[in-house]
C-alpha atoms as a PDB file:
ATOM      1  CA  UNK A   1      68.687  54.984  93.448  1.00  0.00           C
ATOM      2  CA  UNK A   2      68.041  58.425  95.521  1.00  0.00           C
ATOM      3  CA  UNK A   3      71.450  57.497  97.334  1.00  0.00           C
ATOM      4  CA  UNK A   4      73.233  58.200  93.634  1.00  0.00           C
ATOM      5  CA  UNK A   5      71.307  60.803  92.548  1.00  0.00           C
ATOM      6  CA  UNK A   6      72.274  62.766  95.807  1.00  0.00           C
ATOM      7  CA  UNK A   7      76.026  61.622  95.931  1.00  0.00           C
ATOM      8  CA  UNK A   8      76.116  62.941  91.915  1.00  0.00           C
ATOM      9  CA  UNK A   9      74.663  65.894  93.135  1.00  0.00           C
ATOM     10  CA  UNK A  10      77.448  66.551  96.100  1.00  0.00           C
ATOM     11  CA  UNK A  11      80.016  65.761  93.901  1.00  0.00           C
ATOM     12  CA  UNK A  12      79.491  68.649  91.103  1.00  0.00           C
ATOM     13  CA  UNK A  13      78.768  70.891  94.136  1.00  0.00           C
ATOM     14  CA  UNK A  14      82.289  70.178  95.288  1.00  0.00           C
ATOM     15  CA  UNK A  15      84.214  69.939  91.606  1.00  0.00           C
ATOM     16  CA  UNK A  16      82.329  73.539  91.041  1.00  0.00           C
ATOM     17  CA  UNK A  17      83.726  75.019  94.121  1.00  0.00           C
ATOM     18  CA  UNK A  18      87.056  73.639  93.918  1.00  0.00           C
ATOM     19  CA  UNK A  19      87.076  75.688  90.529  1.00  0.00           C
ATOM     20  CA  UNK A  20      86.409  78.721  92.070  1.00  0.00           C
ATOM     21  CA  UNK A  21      88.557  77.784  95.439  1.00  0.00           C
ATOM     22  CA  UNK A  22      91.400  77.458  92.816  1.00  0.00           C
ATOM     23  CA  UNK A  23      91.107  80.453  90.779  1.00  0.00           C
ATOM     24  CA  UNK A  24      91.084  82.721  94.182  1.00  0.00           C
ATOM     25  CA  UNK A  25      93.781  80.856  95.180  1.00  0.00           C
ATOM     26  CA  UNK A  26      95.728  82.157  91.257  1.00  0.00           C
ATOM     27  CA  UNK A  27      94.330  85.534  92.011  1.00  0.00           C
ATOM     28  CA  UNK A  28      91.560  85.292  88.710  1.00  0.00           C
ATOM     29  CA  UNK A  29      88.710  84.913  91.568  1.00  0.00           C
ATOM     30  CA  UNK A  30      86.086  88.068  92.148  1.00  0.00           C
ATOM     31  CA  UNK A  31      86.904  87.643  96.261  1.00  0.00           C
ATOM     32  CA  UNK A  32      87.572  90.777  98.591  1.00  0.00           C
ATOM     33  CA  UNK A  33      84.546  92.851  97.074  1.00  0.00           C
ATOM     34  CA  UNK A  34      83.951  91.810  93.652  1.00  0.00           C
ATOM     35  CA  UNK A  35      85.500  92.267  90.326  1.00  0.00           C
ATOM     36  CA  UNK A  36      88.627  93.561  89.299  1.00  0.00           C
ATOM     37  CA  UNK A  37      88.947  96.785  88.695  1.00  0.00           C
ATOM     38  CA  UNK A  38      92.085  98.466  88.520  1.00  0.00           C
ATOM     39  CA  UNK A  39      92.875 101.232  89.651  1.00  0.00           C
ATOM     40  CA  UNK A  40      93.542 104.793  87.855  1.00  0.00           C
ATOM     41  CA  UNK A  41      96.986 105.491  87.050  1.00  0.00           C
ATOM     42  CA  UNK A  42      98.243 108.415  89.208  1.00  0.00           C
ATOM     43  CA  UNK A  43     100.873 111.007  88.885  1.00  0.00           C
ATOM     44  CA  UNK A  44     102.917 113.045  90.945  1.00  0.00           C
ATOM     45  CA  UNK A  45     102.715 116.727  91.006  1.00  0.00           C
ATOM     46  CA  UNK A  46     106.080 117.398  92.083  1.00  0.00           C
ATOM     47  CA  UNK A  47     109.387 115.430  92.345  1.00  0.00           C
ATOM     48  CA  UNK A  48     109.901 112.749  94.904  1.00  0.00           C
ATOM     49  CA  UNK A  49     111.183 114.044  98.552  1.00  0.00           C
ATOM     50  CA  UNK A  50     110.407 110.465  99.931  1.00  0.00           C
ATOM     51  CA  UNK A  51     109.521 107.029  99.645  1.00  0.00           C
ATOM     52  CA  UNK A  52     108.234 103.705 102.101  1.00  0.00           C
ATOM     53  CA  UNK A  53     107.882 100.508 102.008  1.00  0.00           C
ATOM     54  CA  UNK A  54     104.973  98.541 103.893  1.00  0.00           C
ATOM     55  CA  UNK A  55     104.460  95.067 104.237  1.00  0.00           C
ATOM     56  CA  UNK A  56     100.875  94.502 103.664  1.00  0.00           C
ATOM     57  CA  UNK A  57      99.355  91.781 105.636  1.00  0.00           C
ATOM     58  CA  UNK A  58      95.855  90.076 104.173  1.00  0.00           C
ATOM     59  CA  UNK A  59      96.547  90.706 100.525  1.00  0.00           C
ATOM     60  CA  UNK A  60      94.958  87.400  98.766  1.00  0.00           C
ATOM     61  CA  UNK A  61      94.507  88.231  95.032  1.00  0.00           C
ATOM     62  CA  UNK A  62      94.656  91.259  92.953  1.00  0.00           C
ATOM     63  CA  UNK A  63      91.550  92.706  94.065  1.00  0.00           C
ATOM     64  CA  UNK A  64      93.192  93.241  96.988  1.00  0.00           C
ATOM     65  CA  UNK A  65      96.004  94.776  95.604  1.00  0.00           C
ATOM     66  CA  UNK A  66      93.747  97.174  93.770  1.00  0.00           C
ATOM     67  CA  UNK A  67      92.326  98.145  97.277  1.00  0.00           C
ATOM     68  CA  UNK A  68      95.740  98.623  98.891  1.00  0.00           C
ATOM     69  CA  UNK A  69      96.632 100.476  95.272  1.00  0.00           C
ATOM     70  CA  UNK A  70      93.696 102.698  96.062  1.00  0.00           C
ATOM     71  CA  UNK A  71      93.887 103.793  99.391  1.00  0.00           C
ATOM     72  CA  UNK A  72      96.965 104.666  99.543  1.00  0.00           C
ATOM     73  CA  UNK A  73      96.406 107.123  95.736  1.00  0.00           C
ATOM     74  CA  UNK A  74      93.866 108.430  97.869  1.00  0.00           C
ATOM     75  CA  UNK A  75      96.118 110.066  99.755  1.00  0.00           C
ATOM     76  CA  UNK A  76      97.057 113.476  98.325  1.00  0.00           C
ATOM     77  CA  UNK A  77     100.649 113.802  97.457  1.00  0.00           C
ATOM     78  CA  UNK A  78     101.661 109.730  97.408  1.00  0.00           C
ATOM     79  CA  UNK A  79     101.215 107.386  94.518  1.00  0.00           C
ATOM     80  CA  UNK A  80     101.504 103.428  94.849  1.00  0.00           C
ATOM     81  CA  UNK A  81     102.845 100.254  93.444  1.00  0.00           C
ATOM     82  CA  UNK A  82     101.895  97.366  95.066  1.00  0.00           C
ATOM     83  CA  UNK A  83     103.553  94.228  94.136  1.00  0.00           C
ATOM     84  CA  UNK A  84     100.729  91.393  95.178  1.00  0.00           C
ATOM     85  CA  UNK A  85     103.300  88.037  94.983  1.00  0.00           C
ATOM     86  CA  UNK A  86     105.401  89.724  97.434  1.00  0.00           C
ATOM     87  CA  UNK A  87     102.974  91.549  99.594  1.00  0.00           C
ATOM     88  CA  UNK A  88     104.371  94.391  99.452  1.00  0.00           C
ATOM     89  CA  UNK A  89     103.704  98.229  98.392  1.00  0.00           C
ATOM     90  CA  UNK A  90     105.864 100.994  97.700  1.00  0.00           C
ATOM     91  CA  UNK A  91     105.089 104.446  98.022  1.00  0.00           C
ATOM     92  CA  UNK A  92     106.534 107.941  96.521  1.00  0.00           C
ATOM     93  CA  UNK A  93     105.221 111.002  97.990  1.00  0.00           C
ATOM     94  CA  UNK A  94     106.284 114.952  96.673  1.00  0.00           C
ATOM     95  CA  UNK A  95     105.495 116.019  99.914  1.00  0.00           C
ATOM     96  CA  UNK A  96     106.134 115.403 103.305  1.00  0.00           C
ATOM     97  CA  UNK A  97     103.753 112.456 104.634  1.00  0.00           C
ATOM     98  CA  UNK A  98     103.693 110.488 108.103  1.00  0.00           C
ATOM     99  CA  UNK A  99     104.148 107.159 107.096  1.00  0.00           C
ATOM    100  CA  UNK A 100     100.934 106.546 110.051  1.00  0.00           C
ATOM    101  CA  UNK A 101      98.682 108.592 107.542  1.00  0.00           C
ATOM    102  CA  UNK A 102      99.208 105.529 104.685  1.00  0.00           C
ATOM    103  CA  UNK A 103      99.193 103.165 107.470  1.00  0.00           C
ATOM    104  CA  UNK A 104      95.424 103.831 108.936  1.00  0.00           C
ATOM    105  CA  UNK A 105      94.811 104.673 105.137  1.00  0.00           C
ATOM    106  CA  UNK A 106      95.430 100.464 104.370  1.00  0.00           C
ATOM    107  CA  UNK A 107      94.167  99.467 107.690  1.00  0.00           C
ATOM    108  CA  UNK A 108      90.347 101.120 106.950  1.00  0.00           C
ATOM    109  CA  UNK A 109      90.495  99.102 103.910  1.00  0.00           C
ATOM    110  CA  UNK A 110      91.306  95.904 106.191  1.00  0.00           C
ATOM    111  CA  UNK A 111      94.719  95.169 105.513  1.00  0.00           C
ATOM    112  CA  UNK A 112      97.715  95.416 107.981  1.00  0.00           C
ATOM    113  CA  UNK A 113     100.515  97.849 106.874  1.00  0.00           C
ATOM    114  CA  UNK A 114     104.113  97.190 108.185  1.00  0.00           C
ATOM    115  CA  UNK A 115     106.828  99.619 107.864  1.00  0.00           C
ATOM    116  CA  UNK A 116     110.139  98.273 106.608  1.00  0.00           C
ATOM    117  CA  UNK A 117     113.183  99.683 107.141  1.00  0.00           C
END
């Protein structure tokens, strides 16, 4: 009888992480730091003089993407939409900014930023 009781008590251990393996795995889950909140909405000052585009490595659900979203708004003069599904974040700037500064900008948040072409 103590055999069943513990193999009931493994199995709703397992079904109740599988439920939240699955939702991180949808991007619903509160992983990479906690709950989701997004980020404010930021504005340029000026008008555009350039844009990049990074590949961002280690982005798993959209709390991640409001991290990456984040840093990079940080940044004074660049604004960001990152675009989670394809890993991927676009950036405006009105002013003139090395695209290393947004780069070790991601990278303290833990993410690896790629410059594409």
């Amino acid at each position: 009888m103590s055999n069943v009781i513990i193999v009931v008590i493994l199995l709703i251990a397992v079904v109740l992480g599988m439920r939240e393996t699955i939702k991180h795995f949808k991007g619903e889950g509160a992983c990479c730091g906690g709950g989701s909140t997004k980020p404010k909405k930021k504005k340029l000052k000026g008008k555009v003089i350039c844009t990049y585009t990074f590949h961002i490595d280690g982005m798993h659900c959209s709390n991640c993407a409001n991290a990456v979203t984040r840093a990079i708004n940080d940044i004074d003069g660049a604004v960001a939409k990152v675009a989670l599904n394809k890993k991927m974040a676009r950036v405006s700037c009105d002013r003139e900014i090395d695209a290393h500064v947004i780069e070790e900008a991601i990278s303290k948040r833990g993410y690896e930023a790629i410059l594409m072409k």
